[in-house]
PDB file of N, CA and C in Angstrom:
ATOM      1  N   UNK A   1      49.603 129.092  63.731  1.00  0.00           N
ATOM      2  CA  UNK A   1      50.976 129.544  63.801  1.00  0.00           C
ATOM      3  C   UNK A   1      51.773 129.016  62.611  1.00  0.00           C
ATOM      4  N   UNK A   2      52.892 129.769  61.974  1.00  0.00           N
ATOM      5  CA  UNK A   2      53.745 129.805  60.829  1.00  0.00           C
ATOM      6  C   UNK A   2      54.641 128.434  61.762  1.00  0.00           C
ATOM      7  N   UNK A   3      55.199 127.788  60.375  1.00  0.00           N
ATOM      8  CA  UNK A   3      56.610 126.925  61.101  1.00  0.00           C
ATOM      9  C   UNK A   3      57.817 127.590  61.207  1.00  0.00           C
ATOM     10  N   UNK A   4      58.417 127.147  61.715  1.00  0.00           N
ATOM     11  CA  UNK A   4      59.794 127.195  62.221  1.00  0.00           C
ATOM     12  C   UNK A   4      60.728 126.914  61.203  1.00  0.00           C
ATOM     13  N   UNK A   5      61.300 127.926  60.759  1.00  0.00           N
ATOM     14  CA  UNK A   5      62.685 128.031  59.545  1.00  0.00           C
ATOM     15  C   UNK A   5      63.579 127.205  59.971  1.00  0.00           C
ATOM     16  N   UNK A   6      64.007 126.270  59.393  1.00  0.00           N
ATOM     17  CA  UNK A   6      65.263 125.374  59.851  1.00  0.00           C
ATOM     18  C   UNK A   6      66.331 126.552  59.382  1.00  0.00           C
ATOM     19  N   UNK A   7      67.273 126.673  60.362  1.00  0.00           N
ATOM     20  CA  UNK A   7      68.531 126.859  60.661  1.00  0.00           C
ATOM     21  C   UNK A   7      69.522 126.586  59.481  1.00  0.00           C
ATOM     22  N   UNK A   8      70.635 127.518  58.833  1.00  0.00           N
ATOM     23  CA  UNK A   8      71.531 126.834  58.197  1.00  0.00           C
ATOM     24  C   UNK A   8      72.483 125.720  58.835  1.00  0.00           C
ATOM     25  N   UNK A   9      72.528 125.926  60.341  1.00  0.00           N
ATOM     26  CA  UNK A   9      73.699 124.900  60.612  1.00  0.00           C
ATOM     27  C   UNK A   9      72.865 124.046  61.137  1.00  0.00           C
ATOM     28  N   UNK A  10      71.070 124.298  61.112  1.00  0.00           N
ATOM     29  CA  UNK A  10      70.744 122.382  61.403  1.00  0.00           C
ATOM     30  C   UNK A  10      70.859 121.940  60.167  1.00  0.00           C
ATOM     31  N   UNK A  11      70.587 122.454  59.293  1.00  0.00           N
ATOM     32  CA  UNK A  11      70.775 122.277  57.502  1.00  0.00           C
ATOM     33  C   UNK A  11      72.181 121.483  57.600  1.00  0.00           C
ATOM     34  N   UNK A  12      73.531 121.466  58.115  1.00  0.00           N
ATOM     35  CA  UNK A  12      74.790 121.465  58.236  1.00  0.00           C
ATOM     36  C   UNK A  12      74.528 120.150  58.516  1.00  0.00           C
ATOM     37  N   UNK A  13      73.909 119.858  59.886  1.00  0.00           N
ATOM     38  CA  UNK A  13      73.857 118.542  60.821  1.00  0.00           C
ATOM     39  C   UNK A  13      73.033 118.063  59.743  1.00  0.00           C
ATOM     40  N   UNK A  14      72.000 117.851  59.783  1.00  0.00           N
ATOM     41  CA  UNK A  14      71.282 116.856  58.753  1.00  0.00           C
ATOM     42  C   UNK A  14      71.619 116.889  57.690  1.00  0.00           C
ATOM     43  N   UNK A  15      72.374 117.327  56.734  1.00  0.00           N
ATOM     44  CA  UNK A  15      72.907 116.955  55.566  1.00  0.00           C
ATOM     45  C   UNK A  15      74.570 115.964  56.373  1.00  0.00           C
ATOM     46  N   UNK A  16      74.970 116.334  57.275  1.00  0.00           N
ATOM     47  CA  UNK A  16      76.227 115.404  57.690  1.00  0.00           C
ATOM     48  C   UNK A  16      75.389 113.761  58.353  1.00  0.00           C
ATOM     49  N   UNK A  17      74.429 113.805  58.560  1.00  0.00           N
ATOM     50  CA  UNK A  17      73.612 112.513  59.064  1.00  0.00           C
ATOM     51  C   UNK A  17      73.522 111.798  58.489  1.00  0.00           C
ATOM     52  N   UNK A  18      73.009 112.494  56.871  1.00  0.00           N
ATOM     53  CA  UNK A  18      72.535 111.906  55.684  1.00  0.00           C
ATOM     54  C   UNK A  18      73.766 110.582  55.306  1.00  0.00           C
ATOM     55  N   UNK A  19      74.888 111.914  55.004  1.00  0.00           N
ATOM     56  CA  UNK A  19      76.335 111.277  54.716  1.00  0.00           C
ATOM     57  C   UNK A  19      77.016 110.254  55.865  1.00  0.00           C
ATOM     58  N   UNK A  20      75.974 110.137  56.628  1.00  0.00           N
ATOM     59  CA  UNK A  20      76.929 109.233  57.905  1.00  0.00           C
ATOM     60  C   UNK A  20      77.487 107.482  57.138  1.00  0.00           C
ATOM     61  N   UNK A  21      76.646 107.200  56.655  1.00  0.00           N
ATOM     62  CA  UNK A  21      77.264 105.711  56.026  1.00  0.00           C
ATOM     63  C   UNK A  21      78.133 105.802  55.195  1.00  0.00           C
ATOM     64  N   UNK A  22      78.244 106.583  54.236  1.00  0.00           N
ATOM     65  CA  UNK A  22      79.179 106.907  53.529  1.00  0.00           C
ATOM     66  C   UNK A  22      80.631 106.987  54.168  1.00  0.00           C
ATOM     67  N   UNK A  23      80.481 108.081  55.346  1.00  0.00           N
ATOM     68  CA  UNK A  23      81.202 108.001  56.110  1.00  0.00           C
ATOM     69  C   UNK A  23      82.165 107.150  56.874  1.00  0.00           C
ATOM     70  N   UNK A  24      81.031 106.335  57.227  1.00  0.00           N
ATOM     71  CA  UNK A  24      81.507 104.737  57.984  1.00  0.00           C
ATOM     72  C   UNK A  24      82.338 104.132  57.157  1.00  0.00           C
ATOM     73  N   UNK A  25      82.377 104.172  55.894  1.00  0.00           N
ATOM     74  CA  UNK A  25      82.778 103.241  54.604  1.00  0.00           C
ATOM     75  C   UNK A  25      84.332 103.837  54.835  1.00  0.00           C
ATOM     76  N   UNK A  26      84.932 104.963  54.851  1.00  0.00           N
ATOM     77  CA  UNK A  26      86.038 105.161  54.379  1.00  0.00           C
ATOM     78  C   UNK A  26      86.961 104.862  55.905  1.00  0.00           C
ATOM     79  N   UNK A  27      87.971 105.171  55.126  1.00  0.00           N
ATOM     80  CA  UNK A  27      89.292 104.662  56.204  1.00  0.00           C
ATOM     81  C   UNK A  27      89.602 105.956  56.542  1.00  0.00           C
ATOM     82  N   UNK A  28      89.935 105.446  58.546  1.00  0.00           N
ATOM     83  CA  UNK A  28      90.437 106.478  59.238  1.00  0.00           C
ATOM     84  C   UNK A  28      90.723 107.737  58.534  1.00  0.00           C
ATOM     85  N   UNK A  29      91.843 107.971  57.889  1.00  0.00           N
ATOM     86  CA  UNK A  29      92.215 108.949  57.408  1.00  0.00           C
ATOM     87  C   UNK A  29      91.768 109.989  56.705  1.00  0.00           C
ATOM     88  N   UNK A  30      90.510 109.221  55.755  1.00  0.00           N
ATOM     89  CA  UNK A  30      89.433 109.570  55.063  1.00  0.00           C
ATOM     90  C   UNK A  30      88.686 110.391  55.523  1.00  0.00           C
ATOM     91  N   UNK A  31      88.586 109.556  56.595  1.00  0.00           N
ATOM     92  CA  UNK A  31      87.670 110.031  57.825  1.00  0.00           C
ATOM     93  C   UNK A  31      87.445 111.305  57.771  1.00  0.00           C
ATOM     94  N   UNK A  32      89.326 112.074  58.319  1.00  0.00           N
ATOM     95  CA  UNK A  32      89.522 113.168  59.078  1.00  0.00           C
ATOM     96  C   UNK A  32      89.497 113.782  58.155  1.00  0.00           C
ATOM     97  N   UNK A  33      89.515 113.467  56.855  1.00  0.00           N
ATOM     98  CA  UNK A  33      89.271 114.808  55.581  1.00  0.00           C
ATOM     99  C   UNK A  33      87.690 114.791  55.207  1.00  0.00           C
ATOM    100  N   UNK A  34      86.905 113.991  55.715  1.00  0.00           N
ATOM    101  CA  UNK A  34      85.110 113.991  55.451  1.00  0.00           C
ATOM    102  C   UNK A  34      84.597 115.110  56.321  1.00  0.00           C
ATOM    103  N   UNK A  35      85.257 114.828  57.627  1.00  0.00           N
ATOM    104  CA  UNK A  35      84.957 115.460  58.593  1.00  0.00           C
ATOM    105  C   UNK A  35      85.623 117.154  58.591  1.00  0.00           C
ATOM    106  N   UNK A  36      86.553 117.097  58.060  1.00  0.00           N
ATOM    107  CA  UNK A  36      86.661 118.594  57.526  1.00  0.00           C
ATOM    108  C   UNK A  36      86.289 119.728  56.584  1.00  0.00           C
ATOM    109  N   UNK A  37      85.851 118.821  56.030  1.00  0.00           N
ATOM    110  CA  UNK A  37      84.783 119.264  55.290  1.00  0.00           C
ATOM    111  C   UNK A  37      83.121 119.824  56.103  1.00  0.00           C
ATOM    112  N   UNK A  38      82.759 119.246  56.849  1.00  0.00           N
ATOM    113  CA  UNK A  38      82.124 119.829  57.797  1.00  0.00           C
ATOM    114  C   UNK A  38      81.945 120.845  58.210  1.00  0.00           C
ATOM    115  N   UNK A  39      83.355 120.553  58.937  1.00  0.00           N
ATOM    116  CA  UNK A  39      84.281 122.048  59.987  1.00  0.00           C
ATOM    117  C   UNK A  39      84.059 122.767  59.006  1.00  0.00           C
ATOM    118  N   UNK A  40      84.559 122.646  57.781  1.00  0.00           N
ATOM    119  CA  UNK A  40      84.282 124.326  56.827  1.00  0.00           C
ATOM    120  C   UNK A  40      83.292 124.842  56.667  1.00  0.00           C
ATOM    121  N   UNK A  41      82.226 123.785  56.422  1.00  0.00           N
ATOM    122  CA  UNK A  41      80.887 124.263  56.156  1.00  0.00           C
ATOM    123  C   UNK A  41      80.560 124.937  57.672  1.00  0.00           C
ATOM    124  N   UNK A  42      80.793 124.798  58.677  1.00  0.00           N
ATOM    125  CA  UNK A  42      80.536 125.390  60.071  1.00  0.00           C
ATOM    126  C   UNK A  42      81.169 126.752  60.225  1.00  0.00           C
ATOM    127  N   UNK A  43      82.601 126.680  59.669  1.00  0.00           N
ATOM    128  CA  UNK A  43      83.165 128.233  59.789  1.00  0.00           C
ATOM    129  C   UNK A  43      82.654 128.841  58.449  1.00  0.00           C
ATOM    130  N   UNK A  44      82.064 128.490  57.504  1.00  0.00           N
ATOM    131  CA  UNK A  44      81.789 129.441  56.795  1.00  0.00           C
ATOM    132  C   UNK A  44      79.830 129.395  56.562  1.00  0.00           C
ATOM    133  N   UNK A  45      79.321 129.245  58.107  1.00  0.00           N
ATOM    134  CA  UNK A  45      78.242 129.006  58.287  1.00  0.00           C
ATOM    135  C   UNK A  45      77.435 130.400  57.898  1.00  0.00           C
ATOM    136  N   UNK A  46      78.158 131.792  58.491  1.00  0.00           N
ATOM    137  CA  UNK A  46      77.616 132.623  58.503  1.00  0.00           C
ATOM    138  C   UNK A  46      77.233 133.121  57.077  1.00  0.00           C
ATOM    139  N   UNK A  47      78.359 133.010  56.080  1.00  0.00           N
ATOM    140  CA  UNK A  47      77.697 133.443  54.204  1.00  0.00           C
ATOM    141  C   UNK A  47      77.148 132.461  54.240  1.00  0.00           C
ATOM    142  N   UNK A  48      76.648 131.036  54.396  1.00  0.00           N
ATOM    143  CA  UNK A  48      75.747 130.031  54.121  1.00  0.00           C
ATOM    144  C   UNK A  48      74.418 130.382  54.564  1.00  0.00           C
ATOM    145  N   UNK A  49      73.978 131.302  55.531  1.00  0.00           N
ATOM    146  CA  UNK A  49      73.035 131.860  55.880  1.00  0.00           C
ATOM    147  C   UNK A  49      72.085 132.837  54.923  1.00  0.00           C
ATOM    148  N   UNK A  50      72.962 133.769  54.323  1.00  0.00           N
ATOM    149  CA  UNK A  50      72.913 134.481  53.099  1.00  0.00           C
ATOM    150  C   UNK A  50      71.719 134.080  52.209  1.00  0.00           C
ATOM    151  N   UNK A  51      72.472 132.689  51.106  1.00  0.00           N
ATOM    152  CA  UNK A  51      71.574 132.268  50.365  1.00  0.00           C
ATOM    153  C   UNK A  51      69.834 132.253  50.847  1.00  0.00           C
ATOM    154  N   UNK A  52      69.219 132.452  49.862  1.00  0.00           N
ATOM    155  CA  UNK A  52      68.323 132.302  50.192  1.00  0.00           C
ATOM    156  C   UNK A  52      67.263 131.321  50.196  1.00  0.00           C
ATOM    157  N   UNK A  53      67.703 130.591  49.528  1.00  0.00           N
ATOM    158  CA  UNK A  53      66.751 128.913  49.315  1.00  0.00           C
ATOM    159  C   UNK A  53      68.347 128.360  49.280  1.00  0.00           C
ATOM    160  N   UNK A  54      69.118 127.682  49.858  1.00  0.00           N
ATOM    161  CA  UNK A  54      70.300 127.343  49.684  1.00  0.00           C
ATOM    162  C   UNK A  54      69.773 125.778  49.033  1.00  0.00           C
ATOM    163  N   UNK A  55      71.011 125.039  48.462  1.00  0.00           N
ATOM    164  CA  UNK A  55      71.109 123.678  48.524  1.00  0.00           C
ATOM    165  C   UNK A  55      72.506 123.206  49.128  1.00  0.00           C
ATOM    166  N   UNK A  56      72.022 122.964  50.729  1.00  0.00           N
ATOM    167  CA  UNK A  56      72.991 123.056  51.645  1.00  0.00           C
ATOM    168  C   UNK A  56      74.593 121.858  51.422  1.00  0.00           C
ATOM    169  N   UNK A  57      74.152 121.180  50.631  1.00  0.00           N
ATOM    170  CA  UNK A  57      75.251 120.251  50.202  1.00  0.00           C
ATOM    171  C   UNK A  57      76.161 121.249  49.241  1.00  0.00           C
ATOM    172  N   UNK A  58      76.102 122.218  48.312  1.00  0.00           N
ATOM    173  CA  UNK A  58      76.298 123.006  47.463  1.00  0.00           C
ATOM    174  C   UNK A  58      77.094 124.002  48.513  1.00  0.00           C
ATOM    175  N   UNK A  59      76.631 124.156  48.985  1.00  0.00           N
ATOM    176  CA  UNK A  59      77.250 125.614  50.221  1.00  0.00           C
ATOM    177  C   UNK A  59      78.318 124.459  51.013  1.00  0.00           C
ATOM    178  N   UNK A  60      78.414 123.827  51.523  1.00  0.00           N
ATOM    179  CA  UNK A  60      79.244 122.889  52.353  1.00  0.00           C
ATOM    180  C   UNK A  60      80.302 122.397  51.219  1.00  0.00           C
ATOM    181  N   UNK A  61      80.370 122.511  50.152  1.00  0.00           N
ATOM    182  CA  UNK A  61      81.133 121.759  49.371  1.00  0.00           C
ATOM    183  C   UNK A  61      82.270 123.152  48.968  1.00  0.00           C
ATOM    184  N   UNK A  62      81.117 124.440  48.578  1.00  0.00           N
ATOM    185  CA  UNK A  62      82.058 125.532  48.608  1.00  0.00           C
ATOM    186  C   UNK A  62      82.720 125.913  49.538  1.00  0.00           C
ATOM    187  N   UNK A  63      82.329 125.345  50.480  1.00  0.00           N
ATOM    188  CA  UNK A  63      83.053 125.926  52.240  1.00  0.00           C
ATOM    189  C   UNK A  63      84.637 124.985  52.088  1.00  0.00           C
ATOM    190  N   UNK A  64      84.366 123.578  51.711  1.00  0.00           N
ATOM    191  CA  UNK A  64      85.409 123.351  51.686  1.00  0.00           C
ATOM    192  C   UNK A  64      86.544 123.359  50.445  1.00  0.00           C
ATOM    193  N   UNK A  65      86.194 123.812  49.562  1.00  0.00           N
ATOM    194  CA  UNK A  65      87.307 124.203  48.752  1.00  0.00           C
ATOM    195  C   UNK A  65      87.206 125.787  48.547  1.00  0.00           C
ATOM    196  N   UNK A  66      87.080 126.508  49.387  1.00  0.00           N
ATOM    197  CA  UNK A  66      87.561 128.102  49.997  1.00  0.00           C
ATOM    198  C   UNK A  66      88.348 127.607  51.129  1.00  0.00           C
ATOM    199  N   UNK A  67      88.488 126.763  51.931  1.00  0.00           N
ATOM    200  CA  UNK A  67      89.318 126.145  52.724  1.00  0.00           C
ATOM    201  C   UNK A  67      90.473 125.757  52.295  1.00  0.00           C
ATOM    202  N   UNK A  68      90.361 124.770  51.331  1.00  0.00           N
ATOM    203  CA  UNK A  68      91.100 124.440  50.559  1.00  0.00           C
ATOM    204  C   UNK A  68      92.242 125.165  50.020  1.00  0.00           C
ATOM    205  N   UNK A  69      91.426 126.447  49.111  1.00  0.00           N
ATOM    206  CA  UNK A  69      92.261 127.379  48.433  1.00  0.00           C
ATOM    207  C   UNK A  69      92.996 128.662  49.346  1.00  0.00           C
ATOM    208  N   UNK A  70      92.390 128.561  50.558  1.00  0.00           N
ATOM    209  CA  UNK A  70      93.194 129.352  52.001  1.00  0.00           C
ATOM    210  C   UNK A  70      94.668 128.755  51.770  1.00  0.00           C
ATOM    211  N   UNK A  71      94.372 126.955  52.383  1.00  0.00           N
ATOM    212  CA  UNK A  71      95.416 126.449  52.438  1.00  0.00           C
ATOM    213  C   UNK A  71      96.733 126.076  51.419  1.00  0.00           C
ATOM    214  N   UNK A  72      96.098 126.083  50.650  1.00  0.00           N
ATOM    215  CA  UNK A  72      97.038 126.215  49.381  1.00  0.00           C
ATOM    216  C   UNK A  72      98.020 127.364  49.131  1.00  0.00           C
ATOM    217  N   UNK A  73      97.501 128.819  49.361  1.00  0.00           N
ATOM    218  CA  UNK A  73      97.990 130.088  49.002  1.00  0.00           C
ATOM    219  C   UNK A  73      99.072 130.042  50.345  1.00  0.00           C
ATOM    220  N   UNK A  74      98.315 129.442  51.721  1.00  0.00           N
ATOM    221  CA  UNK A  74      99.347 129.235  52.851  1.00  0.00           C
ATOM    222  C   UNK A  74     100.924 128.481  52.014  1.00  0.00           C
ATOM    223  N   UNK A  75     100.312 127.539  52.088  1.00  0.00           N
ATOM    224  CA  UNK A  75     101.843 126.891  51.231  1.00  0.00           C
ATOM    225  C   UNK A  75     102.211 127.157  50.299  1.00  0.00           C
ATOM    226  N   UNK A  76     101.649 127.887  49.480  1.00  0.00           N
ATOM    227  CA  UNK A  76     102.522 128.691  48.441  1.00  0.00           C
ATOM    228  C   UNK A  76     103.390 129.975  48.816  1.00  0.00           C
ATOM    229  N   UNK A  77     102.700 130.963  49.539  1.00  0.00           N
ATOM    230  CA  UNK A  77     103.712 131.448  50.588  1.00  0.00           C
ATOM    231  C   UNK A  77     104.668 130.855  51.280  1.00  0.00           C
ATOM    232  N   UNK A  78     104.426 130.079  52.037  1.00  0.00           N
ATOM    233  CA  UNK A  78     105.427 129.048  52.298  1.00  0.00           C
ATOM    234  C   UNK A  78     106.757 129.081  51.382  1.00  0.00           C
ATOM    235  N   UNK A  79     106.771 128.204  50.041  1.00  0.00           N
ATOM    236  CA  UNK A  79     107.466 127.795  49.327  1.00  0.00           C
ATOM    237  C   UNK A  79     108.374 129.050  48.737  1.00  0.00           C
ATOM    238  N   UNK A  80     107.599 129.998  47.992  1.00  0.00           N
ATOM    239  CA  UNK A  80     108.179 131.671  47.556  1.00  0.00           C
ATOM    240  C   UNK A  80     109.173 131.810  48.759  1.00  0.00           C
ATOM    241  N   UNK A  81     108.724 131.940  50.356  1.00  0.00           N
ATOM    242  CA  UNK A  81     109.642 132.463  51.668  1.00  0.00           C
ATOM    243  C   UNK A  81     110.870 131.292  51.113  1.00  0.00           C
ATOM    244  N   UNK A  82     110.659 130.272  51.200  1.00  0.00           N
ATOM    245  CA  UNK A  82     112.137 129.171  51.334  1.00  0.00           C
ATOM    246  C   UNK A  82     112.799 129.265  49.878  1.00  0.00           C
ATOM    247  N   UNK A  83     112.155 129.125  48.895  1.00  0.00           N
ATOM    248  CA  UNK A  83     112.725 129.842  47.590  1.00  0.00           C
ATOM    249  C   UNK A  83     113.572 130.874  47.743  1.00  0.00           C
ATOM    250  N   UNK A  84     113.021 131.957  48.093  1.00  0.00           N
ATOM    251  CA  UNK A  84     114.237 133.111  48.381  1.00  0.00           C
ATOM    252  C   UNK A  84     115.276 133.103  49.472  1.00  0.00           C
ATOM    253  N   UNK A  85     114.914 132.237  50.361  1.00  0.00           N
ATOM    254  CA  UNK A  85     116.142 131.811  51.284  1.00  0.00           C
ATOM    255  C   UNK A  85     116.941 130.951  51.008  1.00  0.00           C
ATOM    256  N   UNK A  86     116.768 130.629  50.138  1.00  0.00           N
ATOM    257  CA  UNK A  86     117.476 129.224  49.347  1.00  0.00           C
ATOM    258  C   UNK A  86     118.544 130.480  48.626  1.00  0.00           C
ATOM    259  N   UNK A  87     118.007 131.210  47.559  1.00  0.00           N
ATOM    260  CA  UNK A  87     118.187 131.787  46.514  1.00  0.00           C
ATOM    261  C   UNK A  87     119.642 132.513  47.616  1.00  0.00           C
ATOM    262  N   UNK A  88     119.308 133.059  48.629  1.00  0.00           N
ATOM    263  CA  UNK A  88     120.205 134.171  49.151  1.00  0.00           C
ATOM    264  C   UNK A  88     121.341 133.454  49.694  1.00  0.00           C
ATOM    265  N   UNK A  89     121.102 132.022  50.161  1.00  0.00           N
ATOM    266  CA  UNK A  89     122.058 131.787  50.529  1.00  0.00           C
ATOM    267  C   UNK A  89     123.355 130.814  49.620  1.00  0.00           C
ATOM    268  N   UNK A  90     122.644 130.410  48.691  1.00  0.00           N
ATOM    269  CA  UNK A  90     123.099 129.745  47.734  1.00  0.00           C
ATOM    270  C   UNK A  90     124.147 130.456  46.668  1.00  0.00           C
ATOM    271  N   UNK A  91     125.913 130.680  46.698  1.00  0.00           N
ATOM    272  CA  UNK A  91     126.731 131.163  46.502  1.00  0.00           C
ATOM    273  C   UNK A  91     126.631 131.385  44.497  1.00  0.00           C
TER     274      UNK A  91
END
């Protein structure tokens, strides 16, 4: 019998295992931005599937700065909306 294809999102978990000490090292706060990085690589599990020989640290790193650049364009919208409300009300 053939083996068993590892999974992109066990690929996900064992590359986050790897990084677990690293992990340990930083402060709380750190923490919650290591760990989001994760989360991205998880929501953007399904194009990580895609590749075809991936190097799953490479795909998890793009997951999180497409995250990143979501959130950014969020607050730049943001800023343009209060800019022009500024602008309209400002005599």
């Amino acid at each position: 019998m053939g083996r068993t294809v590892r999974t992109f999102r066990d690929g996900i978990k064992i590359e986050e295992a790897r990084w677990k000490g690293f992990r340990r090292t930083l402060r709380p706060s750190q923490r919650e931005h290591f760990d989001r990085i994760f989360d991205s690589a998880r929501n953007y599990a399904d194009a990580g599937t895609m590749i075809v020989t991936p190097r799953i640290v490479e795909v998890i790193l793009l997951s999180a700065i497409l995250e990143m650049l979501g959130e950014i364009d969020d607050i730049a919208k943001r800023v343009r909306i209060l800019e022009q409300r500024l602008e309209e009300t400002t005599p």
